[in-house]
PDB file of N, CA and C in Angstrom:
ATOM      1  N   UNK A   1      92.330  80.208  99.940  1.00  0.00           N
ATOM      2  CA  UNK A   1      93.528  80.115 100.760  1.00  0.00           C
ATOM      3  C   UNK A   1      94.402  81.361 100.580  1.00  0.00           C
ATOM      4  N   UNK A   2      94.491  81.754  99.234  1.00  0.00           N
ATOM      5  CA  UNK A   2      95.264  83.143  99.073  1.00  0.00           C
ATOM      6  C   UNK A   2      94.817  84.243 100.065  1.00  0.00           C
ATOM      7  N   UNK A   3      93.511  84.421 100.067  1.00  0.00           N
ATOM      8  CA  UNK A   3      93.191  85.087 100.760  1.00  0.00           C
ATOM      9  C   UNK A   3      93.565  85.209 102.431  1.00  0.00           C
ATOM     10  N   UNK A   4      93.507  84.295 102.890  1.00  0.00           N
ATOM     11  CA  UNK A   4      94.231  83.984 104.724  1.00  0.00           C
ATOM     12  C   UNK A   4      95.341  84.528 104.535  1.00  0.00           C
ATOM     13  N   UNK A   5      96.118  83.956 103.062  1.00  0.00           N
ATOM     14  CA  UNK A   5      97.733  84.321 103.320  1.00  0.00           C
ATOM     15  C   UNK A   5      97.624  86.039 103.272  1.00  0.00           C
ATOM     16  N   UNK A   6      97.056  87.053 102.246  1.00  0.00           N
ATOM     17  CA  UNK A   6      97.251  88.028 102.291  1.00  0.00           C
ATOM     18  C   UNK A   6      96.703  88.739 103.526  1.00  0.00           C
ATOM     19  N   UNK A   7      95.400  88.450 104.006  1.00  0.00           N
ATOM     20  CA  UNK A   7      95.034  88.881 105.221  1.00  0.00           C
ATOM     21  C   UNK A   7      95.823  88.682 106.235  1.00  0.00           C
ATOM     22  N   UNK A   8      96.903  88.119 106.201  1.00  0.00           N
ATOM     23  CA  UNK A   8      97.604  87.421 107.304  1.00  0.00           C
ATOM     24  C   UNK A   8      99.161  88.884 107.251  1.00  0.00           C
ATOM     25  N   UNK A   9      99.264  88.613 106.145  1.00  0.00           N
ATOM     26  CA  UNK A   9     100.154  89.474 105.330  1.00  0.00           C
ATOM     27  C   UNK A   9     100.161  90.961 106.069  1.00  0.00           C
ATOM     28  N   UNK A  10      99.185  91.657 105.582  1.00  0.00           N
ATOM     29  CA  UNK A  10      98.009  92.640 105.955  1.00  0.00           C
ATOM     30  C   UNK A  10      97.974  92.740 107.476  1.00  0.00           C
ATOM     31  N   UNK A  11      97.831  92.250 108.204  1.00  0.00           N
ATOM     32  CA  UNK A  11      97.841  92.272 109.225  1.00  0.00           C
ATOM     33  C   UNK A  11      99.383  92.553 110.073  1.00  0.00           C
ATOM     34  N   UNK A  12     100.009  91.403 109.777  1.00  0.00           N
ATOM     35  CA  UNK A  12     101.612  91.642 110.225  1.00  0.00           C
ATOM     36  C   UNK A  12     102.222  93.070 109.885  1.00  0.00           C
ATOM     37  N   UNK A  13     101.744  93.581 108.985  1.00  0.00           N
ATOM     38  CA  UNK A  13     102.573  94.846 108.520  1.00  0.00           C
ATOM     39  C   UNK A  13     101.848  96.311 109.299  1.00  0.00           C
ATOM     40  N   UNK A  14     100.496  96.018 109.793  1.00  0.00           N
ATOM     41  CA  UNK A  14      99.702  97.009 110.472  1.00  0.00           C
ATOM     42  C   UNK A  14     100.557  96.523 111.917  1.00  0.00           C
ATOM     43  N   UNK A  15     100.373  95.635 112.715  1.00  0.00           N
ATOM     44  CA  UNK A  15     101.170  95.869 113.659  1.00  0.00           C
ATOM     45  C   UNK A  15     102.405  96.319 113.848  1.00  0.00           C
ATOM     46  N   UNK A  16     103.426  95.463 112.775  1.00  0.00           N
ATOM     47  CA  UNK A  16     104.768  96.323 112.792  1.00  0.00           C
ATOM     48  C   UNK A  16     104.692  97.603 112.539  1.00  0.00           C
ATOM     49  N   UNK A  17     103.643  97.968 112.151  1.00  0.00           N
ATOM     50  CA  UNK A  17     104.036  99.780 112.269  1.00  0.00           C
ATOM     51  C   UNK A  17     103.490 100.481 113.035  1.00  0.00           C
ATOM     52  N   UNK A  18     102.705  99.664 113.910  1.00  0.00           N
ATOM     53  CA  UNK A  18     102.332 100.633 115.520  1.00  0.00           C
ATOM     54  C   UNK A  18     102.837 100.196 116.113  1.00  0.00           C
ATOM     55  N   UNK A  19     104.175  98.897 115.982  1.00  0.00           N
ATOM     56  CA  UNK A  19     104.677  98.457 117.226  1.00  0.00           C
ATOM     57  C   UNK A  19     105.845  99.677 117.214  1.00  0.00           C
ATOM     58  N   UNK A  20     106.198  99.355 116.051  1.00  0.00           N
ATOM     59  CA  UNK A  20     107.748 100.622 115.547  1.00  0.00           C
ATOM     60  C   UNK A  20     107.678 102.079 115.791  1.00  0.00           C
ATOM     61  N   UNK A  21     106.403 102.494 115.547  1.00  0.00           N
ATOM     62  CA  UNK A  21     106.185 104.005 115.562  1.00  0.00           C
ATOM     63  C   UNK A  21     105.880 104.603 117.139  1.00  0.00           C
ATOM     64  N   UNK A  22     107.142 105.121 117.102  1.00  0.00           N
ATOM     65  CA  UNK A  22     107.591 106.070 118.142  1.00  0.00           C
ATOM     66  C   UNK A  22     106.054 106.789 118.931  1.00  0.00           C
ATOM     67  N   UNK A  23     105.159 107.381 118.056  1.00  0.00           N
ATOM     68  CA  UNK A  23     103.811 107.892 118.536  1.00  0.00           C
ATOM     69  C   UNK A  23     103.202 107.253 119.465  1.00  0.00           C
ATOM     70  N   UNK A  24     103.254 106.020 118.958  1.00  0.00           N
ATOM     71  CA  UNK A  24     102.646 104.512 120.006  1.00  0.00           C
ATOM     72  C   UNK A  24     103.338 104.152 121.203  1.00  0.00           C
ATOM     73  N   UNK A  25     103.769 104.390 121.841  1.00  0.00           N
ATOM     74  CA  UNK A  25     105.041 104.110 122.538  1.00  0.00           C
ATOM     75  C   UNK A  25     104.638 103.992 124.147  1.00  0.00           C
ATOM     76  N   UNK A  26     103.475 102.631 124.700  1.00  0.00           N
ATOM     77  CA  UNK A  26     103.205 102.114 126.339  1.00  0.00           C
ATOM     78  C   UNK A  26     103.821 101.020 125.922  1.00  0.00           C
ATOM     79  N   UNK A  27     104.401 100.184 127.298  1.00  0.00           N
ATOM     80  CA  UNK A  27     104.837  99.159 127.380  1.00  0.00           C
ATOM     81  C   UNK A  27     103.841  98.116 127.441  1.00  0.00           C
ATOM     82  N   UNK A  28     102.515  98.251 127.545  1.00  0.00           N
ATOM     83  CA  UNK A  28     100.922  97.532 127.818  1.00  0.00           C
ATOM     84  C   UNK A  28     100.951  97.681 126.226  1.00  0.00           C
ATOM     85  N   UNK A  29     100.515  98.868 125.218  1.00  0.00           N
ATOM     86  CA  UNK A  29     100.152  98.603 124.105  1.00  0.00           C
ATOM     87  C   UNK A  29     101.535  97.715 122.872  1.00  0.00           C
ATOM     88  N   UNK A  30     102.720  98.264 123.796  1.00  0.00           N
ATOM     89  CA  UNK A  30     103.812  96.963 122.787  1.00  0.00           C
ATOM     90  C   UNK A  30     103.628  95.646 123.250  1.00  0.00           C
ATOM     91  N   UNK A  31     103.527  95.420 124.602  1.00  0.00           N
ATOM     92  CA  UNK A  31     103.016  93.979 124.860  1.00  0.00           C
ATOM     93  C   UNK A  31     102.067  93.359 124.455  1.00  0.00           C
ATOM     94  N   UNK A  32     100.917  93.978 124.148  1.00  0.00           N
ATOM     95  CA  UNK A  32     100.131  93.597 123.614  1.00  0.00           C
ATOM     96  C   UNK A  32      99.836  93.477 121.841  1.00  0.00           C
ATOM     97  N   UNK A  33     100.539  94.051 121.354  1.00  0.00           N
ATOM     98  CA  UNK A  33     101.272  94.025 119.484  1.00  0.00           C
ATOM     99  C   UNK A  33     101.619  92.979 119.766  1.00  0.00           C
ATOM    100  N   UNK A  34     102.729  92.469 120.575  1.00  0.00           N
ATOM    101  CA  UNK A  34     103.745  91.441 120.597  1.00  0.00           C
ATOM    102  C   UNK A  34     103.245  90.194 120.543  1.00  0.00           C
ATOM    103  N   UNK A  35     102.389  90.625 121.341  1.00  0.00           N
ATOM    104  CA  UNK A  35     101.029  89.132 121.750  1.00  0.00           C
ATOM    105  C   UNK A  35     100.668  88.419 120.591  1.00  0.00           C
ATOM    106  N   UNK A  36      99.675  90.004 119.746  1.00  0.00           N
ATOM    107  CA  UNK A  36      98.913  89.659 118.531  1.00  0.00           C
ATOM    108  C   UNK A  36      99.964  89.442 117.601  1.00  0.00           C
ATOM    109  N   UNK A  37     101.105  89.601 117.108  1.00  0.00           N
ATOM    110  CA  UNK A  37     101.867  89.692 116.266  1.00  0.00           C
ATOM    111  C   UNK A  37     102.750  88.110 116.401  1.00  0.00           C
ATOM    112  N   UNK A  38     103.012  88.040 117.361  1.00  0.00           N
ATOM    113  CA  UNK A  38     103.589  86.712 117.381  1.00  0.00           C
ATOM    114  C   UNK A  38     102.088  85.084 116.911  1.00  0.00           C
ATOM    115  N   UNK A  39     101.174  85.902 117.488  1.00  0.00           N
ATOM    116  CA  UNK A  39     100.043  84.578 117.284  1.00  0.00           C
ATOM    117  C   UNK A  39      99.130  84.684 115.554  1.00  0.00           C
ATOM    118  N   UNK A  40      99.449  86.004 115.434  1.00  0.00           N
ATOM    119  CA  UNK A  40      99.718  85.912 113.725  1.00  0.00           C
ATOM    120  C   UNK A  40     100.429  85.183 113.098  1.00  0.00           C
ATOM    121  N   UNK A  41     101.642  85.480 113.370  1.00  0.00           N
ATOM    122  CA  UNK A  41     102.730  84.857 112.619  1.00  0.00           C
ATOM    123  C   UNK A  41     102.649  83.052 112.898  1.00  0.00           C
ATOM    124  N   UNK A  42     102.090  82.847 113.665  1.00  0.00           N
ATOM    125  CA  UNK A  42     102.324  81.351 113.769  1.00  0.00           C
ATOM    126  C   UNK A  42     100.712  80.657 113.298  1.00  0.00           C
ATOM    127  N   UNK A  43      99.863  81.314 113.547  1.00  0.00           N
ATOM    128  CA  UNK A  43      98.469  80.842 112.296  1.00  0.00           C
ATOM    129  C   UNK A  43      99.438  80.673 111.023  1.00  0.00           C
ATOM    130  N   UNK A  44      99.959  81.955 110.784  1.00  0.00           N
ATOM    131  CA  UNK A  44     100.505  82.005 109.145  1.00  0.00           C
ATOM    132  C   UNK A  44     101.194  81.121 108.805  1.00  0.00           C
ATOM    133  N   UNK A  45     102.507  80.339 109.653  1.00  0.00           N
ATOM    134  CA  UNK A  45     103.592  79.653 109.277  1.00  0.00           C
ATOM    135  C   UNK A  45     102.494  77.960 109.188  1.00  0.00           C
ATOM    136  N   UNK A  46     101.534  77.998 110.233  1.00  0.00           N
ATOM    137  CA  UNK A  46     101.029  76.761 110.042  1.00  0.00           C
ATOM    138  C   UNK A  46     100.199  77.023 108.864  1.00  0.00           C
ATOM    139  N   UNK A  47      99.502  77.902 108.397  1.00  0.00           N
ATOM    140  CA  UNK A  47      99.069  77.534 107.142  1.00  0.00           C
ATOM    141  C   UNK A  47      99.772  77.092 105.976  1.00  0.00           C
ATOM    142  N   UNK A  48     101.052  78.044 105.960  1.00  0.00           N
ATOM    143  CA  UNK A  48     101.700  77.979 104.940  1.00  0.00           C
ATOM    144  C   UNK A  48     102.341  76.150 104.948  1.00  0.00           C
ATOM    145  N   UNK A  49     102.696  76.027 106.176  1.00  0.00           N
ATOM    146  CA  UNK A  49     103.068  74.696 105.911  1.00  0.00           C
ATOM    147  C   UNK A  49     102.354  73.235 105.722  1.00  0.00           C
ATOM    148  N   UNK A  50     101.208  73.638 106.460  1.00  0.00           N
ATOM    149  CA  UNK A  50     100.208  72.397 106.344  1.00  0.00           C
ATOM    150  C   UNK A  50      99.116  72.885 105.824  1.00  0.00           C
ATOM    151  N   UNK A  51      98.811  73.805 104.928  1.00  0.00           N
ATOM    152  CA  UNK A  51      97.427  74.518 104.524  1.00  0.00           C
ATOM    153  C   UNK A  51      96.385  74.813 105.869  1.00  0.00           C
ATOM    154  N   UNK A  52      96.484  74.845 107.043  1.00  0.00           N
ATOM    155  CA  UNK A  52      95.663  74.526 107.964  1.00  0.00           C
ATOM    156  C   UNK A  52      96.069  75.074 109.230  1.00  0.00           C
ATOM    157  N   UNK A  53      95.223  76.088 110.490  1.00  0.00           N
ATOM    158  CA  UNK A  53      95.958  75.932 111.735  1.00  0.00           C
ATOM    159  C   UNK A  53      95.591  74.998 112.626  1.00  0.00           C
ATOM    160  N   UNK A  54      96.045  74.254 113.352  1.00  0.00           N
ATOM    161  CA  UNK A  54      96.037  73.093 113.911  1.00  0.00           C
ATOM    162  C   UNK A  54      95.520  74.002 115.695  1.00  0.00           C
ATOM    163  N   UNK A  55      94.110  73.529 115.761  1.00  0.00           N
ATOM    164  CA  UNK A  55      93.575  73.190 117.333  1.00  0.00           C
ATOM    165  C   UNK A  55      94.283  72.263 118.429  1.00  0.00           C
ATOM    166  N   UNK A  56      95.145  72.725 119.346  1.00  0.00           N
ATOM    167  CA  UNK A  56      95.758  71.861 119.906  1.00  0.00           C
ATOM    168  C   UNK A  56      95.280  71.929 121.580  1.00  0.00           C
ATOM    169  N   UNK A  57      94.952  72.248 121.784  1.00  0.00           N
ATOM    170  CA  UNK A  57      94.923  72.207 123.478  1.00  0.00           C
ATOM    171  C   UNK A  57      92.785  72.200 123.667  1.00  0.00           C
ATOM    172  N   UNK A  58      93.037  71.243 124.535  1.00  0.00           N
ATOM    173  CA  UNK A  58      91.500  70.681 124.719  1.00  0.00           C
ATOM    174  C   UNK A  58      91.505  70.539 126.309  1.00  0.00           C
ATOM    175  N   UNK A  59      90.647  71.620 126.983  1.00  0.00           N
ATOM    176  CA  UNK A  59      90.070  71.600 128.403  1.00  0.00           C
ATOM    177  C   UNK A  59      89.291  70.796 128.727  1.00  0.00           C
ATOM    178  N   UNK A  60      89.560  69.231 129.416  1.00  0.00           N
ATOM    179  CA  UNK A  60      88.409  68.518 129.481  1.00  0.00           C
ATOM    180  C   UNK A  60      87.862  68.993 131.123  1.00  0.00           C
ATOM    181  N   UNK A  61      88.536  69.340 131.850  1.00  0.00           N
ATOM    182  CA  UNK A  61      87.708  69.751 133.185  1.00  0.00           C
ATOM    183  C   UNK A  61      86.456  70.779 132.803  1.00  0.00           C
ATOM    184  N   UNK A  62      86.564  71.715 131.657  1.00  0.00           N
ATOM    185  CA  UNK A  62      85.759  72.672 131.853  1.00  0.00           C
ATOM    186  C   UNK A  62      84.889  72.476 130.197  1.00  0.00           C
ATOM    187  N   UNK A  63      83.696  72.976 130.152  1.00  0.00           N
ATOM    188  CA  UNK A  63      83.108  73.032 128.565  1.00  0.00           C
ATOM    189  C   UNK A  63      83.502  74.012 127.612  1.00  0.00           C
ATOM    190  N   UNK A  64      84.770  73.784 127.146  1.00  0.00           N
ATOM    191  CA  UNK A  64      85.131  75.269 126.360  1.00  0.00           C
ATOM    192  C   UNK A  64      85.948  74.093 125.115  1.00  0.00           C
ATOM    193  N   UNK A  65      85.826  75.163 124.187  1.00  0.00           N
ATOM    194  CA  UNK A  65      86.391  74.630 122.727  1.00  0.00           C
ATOM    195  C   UNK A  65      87.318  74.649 122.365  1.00  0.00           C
ATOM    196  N   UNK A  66      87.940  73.533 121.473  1.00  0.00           N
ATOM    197  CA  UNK A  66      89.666  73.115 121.300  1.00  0.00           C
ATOM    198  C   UNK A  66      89.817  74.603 120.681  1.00  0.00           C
ATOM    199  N   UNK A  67      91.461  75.041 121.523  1.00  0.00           N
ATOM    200  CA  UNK A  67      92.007  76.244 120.615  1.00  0.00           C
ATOM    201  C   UNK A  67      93.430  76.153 120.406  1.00  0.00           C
ATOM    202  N   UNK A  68      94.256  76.893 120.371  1.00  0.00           N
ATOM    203  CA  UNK A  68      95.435  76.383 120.150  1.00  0.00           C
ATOM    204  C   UNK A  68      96.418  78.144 120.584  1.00  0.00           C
ATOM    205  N   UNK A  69      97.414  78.133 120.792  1.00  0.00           N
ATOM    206  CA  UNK A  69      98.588  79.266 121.821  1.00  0.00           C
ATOM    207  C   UNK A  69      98.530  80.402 120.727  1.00  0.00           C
ATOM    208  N   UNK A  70      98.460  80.414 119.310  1.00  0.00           N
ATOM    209  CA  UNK A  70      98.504  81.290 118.683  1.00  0.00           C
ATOM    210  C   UNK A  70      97.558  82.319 118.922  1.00  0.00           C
ATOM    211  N   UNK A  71      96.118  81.668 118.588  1.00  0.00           N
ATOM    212  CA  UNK A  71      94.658  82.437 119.069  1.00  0.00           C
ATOM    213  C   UNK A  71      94.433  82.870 120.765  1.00  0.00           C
ATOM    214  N   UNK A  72      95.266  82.428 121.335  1.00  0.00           N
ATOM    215  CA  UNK A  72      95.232  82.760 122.899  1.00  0.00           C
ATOM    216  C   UNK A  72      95.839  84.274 122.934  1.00  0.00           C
ATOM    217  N   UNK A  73      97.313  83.965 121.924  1.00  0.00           N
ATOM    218  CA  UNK A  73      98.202  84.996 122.493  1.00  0.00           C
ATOM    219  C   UNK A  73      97.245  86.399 121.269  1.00  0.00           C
ATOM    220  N   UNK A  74      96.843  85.762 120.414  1.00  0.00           N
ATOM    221  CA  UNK A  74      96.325  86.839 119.711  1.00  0.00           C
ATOM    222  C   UNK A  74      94.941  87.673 120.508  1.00  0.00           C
ATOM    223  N   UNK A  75      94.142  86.725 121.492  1.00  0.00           N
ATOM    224  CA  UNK A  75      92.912  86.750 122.374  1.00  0.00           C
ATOM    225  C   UNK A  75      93.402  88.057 123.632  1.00  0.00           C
ATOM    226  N   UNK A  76      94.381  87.538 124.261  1.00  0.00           N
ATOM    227  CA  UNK A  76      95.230  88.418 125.102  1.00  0.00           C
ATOM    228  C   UNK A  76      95.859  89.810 124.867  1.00  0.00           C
ATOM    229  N   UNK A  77      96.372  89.738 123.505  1.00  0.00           N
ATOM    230  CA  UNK A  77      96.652  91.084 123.198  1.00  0.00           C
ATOM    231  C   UNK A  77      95.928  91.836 122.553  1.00  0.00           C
ATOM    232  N   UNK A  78      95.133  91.455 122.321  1.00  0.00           N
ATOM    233  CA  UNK A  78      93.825  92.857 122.065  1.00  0.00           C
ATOM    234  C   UNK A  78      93.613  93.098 123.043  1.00  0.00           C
ATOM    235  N   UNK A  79      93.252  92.386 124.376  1.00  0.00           N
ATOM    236  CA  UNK A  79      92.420  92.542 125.058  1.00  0.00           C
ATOM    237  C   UNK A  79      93.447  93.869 126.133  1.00  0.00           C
ATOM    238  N   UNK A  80      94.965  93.570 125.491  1.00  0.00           N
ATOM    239  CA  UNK A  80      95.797  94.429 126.630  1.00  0.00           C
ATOM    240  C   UNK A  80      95.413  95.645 125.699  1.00  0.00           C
ATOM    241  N   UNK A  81      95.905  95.978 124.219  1.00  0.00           N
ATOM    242  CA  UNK A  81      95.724  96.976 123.508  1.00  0.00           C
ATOM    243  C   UNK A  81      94.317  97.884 123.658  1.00  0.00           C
ATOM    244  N   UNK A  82      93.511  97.434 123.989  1.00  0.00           N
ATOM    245  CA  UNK A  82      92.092  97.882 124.298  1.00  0.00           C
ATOM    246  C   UNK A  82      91.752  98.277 125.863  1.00  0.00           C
ATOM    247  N   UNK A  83      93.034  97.705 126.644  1.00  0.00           N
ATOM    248  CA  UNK A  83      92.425  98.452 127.868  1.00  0.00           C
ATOM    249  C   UNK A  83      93.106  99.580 128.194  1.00  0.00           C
ATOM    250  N   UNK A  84      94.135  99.908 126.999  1.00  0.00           N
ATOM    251  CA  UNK A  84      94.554 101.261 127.041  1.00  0.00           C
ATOM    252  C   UNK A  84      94.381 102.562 127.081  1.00  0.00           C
TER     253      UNK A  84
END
């Protein structure tokens, strides 16, 4: 479990410093930090509080697997950061 927390850790502090640093500076690659950085932070707060991130949203019209808004918004902003 230590480990998630520091990787989690680790992670938050690499984005805040390409979100912050002036060098970096599209409105596509901060939107997309923002994305991943916010859906970090909320894996993290649910671990920390329930040891666990909680799968919440289940598509029954279509065959796809329970996920939950954190991993979406984290899914989305790579995907903006990368089409840069």
């Amino acid at each position: 479990m230590i480990l998630f927390y520091l990787i989690s850790i680790a992670a938050i502090a690499v984005v805040v410093y390409y979100l912050f640093n002036p060098k970096y500076k599209n409105w596509l690659f901060d939107t997309g930090l923002a994305l991943v950085l916010g859906g970090i932070i909320g894996n993290f707060i649910d671990r920390l509080h329930l040891k666990y991130v909680i799968d919440m949203l289940q598509l029954d019209f279509v065959q796809f697997n329970i996920f939950n808004i954190a991993d979406s918004a984290i899914t989305v902003g790579i995907v903006l950061v990368l089409s840069i």
